[in-house]
N, C-alpha and C. Protein backbone atom coordinates (compact mmCIF):
# COMPACT_ATOMS: atom_id res chain seq x y z
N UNK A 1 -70.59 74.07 -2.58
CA UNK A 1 -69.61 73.93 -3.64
C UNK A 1 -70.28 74.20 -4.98
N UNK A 2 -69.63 75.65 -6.04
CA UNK A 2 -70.03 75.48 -7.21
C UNK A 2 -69.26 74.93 -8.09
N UNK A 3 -69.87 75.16 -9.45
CA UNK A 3 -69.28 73.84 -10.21
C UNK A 3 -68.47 74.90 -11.47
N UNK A 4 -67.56 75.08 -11.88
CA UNK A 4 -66.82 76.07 -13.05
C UNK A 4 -67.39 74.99 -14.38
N UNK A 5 -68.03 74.28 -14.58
CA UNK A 5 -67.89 73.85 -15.73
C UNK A 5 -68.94 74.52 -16.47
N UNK A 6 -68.58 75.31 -18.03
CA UNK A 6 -69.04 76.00 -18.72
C UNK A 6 -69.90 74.87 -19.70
N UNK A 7 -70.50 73.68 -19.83
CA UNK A 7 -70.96 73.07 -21.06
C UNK A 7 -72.42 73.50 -20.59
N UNK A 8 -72.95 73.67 -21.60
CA UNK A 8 -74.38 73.71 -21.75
C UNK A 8 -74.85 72.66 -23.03
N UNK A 9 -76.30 71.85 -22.30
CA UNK A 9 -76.91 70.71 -22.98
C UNK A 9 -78.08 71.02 -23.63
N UNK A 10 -78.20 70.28 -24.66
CA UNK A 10 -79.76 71.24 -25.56
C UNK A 10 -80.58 69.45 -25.27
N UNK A 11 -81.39 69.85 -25.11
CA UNK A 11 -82.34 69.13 -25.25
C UNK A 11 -83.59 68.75 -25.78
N UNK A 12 -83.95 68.36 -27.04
CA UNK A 12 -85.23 68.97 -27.72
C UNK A 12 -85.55 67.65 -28.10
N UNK A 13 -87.27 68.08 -27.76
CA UNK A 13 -88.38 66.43 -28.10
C UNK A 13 -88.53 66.78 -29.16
N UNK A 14 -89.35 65.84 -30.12
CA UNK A 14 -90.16 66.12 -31.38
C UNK A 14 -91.12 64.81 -31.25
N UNK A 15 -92.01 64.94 -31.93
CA UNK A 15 -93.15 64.46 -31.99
C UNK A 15 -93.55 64.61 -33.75
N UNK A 16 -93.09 63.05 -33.96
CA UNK A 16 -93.06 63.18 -35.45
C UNK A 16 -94.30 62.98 -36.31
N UNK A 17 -94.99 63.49 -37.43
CA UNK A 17 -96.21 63.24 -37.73
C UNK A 17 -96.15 61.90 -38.62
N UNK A 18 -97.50 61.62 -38.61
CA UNK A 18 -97.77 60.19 -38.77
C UNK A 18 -96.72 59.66 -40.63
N UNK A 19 -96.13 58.79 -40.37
CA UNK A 19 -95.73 58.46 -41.66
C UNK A 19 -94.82 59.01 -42.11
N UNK A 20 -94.08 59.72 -41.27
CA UNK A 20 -92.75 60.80 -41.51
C UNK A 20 -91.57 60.62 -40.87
N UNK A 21 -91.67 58.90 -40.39
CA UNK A 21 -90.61 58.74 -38.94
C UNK A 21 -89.29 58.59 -39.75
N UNK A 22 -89.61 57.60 -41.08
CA UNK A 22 -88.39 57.48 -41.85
C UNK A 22 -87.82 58.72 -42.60
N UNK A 23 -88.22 59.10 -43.13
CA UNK A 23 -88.25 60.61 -43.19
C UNK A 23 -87.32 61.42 -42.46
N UNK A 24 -87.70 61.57 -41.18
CA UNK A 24 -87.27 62.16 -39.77
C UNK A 24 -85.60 61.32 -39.56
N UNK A 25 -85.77 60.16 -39.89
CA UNK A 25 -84.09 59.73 -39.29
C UNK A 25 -83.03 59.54 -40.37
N UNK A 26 -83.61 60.16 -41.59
CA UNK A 26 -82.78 60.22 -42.18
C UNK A 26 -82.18 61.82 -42.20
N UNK A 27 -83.14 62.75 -41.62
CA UNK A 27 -82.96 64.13 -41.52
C UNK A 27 -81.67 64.15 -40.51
N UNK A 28 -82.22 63.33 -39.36
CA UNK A 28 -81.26 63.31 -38.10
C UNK A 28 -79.73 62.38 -38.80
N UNK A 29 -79.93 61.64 -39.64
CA UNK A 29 -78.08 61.25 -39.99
C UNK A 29 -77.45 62.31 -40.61
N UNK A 30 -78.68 62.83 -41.37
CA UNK A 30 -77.89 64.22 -41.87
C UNK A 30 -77.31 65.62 -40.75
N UNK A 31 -78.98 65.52 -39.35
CA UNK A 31 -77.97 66.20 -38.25
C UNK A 31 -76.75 66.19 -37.95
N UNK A 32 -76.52 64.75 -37.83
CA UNK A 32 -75.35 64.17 -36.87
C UNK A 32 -74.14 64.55 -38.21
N UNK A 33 -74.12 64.34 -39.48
CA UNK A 33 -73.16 64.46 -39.98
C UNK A 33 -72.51 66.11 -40.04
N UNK A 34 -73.64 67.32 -40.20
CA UNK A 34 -72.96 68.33 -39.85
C UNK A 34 -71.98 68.39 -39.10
N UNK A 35 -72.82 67.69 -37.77
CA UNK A 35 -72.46 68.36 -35.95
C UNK A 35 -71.20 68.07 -36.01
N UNK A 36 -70.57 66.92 -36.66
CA UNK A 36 -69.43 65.59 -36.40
C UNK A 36 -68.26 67.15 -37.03
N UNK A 37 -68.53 68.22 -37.11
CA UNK A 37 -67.33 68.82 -37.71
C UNK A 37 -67.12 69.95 -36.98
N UNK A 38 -68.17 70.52 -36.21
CA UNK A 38 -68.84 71.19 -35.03
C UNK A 38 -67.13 71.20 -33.82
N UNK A 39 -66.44 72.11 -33.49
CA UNK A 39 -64.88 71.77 -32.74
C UNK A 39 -65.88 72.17 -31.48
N UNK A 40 -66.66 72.17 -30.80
CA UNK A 40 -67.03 72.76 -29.60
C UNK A 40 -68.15 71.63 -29.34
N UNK A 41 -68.79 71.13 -29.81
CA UNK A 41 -69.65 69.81 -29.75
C UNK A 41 -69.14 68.46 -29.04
N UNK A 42 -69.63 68.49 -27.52
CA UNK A 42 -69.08 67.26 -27.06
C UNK A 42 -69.48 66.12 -27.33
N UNK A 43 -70.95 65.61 -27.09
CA UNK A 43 -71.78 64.79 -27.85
C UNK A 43 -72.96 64.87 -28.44
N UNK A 44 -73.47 63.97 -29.42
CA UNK A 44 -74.58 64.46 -30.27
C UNK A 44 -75.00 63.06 -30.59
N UNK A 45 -76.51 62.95 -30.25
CA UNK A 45 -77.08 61.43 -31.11
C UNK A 45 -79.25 61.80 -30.52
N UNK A 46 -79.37 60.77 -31.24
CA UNK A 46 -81.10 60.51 -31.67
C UNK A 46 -81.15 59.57 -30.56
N UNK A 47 -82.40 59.70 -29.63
CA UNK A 47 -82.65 58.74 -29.16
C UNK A 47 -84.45 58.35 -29.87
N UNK A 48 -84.61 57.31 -30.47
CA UNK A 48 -86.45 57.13 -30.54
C UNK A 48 -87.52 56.22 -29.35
N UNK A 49 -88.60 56.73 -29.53
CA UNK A 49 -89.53 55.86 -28.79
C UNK A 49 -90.78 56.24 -29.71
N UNK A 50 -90.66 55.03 -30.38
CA UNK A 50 -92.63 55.39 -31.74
C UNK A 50 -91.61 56.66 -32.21
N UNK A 51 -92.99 57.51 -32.26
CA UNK A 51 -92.83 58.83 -33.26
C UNK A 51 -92.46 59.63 -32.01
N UNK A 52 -91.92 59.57 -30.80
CA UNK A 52 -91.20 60.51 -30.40
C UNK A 52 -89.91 60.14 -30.61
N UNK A 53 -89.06 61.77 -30.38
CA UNK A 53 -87.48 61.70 -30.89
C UNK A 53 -86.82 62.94 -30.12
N UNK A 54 -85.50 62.03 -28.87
CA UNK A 54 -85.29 62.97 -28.20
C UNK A 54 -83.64 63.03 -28.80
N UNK A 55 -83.31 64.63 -28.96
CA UNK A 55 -81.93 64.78 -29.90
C UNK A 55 -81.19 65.37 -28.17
N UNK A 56 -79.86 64.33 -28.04
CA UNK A 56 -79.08 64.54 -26.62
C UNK A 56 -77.68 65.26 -27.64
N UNK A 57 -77.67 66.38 -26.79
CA UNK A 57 -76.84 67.13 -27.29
C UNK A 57 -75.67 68.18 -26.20
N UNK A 58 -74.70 68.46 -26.26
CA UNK A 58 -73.98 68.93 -25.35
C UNK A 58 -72.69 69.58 -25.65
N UNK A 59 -72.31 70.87 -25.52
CA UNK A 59 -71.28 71.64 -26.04
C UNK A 59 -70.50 72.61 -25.10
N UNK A 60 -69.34 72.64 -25.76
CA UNK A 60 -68.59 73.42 -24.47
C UNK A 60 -68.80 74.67 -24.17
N UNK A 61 -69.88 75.39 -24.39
CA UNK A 61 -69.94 76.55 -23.83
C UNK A 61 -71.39 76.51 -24.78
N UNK A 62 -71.83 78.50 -23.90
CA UNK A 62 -73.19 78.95 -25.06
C UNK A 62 -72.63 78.98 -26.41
N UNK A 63 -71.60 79.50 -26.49
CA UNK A 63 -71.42 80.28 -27.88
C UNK A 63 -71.45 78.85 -28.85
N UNK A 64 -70.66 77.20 -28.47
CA UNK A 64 -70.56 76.50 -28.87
C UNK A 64 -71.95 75.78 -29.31
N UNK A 65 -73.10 75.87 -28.84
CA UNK A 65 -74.60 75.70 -28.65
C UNK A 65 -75.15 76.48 -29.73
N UNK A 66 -74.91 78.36 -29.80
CA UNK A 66 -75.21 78.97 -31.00
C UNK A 66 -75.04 78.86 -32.13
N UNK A 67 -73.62 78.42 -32.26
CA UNK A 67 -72.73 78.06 -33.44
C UNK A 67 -74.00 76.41 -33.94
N UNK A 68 -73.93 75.66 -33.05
CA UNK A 68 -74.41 74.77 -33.47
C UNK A 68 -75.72 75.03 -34.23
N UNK A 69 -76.94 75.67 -33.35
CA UNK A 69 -78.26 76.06 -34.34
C UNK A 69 -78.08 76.62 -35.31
N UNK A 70 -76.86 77.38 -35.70
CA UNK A 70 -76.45 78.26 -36.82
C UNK A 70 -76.55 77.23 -38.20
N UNK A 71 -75.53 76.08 -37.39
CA UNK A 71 -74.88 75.22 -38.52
C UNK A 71 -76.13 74.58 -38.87
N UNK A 72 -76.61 74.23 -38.08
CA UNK A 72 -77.88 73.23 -38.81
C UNK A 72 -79.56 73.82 -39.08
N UNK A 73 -79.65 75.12 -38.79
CA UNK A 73 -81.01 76.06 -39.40
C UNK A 73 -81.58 75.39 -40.38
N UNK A 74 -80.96 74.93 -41.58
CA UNK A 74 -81.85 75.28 -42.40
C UNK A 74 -82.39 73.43 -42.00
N UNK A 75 -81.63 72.77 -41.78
CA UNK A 75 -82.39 71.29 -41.49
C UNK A 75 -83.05 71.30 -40.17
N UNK A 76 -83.14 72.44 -39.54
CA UNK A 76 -84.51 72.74 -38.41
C UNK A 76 -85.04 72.63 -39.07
N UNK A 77 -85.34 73.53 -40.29
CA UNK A 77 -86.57 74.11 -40.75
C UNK A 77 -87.44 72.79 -41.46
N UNK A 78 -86.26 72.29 -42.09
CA UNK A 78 -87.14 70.65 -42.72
C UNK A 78 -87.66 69.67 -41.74
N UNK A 79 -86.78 69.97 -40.66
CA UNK A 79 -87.29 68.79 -39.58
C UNK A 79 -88.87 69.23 -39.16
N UNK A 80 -88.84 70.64 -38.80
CA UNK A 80 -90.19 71.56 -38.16
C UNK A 80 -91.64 71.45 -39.23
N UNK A 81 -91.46 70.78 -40.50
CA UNK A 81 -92.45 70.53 -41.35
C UNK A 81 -93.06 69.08 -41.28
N UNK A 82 -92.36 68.40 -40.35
CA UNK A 82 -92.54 67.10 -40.22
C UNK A 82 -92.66 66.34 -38.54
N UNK A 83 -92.00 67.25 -38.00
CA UNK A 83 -92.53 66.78 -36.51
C UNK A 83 -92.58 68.24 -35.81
N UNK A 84 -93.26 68.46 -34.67
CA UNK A 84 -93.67 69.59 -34.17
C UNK A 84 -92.61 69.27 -32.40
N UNK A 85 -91.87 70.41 -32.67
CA UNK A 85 -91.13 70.18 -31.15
C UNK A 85 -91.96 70.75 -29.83
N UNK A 86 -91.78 69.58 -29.28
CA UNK A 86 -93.06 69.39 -28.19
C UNK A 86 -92.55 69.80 -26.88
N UNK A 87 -91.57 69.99 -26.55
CA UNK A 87 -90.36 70.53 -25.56
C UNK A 87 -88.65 70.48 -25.82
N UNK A 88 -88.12 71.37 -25.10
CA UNK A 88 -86.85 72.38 -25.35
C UNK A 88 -87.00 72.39 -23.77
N UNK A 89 -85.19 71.58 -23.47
CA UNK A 89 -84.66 71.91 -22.36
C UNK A 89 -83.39 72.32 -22.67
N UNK A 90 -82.93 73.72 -21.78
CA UNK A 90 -81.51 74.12 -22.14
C UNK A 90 -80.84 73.65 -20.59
N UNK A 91 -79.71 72.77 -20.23
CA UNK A 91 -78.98 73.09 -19.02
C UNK A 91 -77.68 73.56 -19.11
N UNK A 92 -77.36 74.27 -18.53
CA UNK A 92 -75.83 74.63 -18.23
C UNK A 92 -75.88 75.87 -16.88
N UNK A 93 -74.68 76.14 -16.33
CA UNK A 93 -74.35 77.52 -15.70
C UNK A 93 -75.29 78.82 -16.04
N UNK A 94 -75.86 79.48 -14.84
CA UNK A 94 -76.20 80.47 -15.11
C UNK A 94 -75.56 81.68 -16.06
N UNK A 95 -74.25 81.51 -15.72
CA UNK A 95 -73.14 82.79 -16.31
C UNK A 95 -73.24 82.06 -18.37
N UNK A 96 -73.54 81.17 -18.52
CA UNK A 96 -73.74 80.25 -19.93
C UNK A 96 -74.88 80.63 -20.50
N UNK A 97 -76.23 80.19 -19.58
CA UNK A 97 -77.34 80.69 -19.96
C UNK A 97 -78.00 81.70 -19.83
N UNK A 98 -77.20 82.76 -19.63
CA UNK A 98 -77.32 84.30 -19.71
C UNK A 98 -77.37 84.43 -21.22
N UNK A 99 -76.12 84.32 -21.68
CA UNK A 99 -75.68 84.18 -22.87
C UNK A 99 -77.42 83.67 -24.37
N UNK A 100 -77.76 82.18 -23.53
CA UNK A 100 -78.89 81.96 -24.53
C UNK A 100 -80.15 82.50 -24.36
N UNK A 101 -80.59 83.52 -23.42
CA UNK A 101 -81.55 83.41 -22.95
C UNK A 101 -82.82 84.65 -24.00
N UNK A 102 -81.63 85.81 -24.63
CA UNK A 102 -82.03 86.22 -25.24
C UNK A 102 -82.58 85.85 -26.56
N UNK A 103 -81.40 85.32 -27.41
CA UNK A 103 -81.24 84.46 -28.65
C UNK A 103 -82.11 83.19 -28.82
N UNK A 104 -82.59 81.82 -27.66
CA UNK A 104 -83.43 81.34 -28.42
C UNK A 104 -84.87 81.88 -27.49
N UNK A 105 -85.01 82.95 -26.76
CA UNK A 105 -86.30 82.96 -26.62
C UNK A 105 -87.78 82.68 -27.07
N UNK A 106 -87.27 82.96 -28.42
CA UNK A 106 -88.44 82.72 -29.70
C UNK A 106 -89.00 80.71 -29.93
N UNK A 107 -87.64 80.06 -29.05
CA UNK A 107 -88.53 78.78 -28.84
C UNK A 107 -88.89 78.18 -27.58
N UNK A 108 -89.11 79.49 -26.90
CA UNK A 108 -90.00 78.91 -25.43
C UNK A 108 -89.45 78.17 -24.54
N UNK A 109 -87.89 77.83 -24.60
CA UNK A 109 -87.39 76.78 -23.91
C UNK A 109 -87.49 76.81 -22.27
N UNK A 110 -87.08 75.60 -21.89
CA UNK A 110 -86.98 75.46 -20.62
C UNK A 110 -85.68 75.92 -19.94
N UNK A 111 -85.46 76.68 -19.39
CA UNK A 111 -83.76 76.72 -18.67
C UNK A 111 -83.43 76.11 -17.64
N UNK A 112 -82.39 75.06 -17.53
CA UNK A 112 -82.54 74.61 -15.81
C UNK A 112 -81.11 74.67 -15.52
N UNK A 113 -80.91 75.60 -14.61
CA UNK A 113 -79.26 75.85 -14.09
C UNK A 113 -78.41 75.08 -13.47
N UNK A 114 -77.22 74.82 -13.60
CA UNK A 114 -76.58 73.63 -12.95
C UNK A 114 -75.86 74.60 -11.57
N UNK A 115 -75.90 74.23 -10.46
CA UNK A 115 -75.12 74.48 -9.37
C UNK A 115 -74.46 73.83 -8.71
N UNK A 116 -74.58 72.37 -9.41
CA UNK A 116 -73.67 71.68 -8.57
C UNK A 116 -73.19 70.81 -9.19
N UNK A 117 -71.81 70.01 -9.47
CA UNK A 117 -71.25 68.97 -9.88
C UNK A 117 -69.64 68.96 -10.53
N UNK A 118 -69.91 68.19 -11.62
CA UNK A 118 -68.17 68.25 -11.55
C UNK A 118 -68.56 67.89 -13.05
N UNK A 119 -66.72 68.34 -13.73
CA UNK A 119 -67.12 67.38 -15.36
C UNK A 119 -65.60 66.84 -15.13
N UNK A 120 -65.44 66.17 -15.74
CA UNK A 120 -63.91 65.01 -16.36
C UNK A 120 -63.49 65.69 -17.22
């Protein structure tokens, strides 16, 4: 049994440098307030442990995923001066992550394909 559901999940660590954590979560309220306007964005939030910081993220399709790095680039770029992303997992459908595979190549991610399950 395959699964038709088109969402693809971003998944990205960071590893924040020393003395930059407050810093870092105030960057991420500013993430979350973009995303919150984002029509293709299913969920979005910070999880911490110390100075690591895992951002759980999930959208209804690739294109909804692109749109998203689009919207928030330039607060990558502030976040990337202050913690160094230490891993990048993308999941969704192969026929989805076709779509990203070209576009974020440049950050090394992980791809892991879904073949099986269901969504609500």
């Amino acid at each position: 049994m395959t699964t038709q559901d088109s969402c693809c999940s971003l998944s990205p660590y960071f590893k924040v440098a020393s003395g930059k954590l407050q810093e870092f979560r105030q960057l991420c309220e500013q993430f979350v307030e973009k995303t919150k306007a984002e029509p293709k964005c299913l969920y979005y939030g910070f999880s911490f442990l110390g100075d690591q910081v895992h951002c759980r993220e999930g959208y209804q399709d690739a294109a909804g995923l692109l749109a998203h790095l689009d919207n928030v680039g330039a607060l990558l770029e502030r976040a990337g001066k202050i913690a160094e992303l230490t891993r990048l997992e993308i999941h969704g459908p192969e026929t989805e992550l076709a779509k990203l595979r070209g576009p974020l190549a440049s950050l090394n991610p992980q791809f892991f394909t879904l073949e099986l399950g269901f969504r609500r």
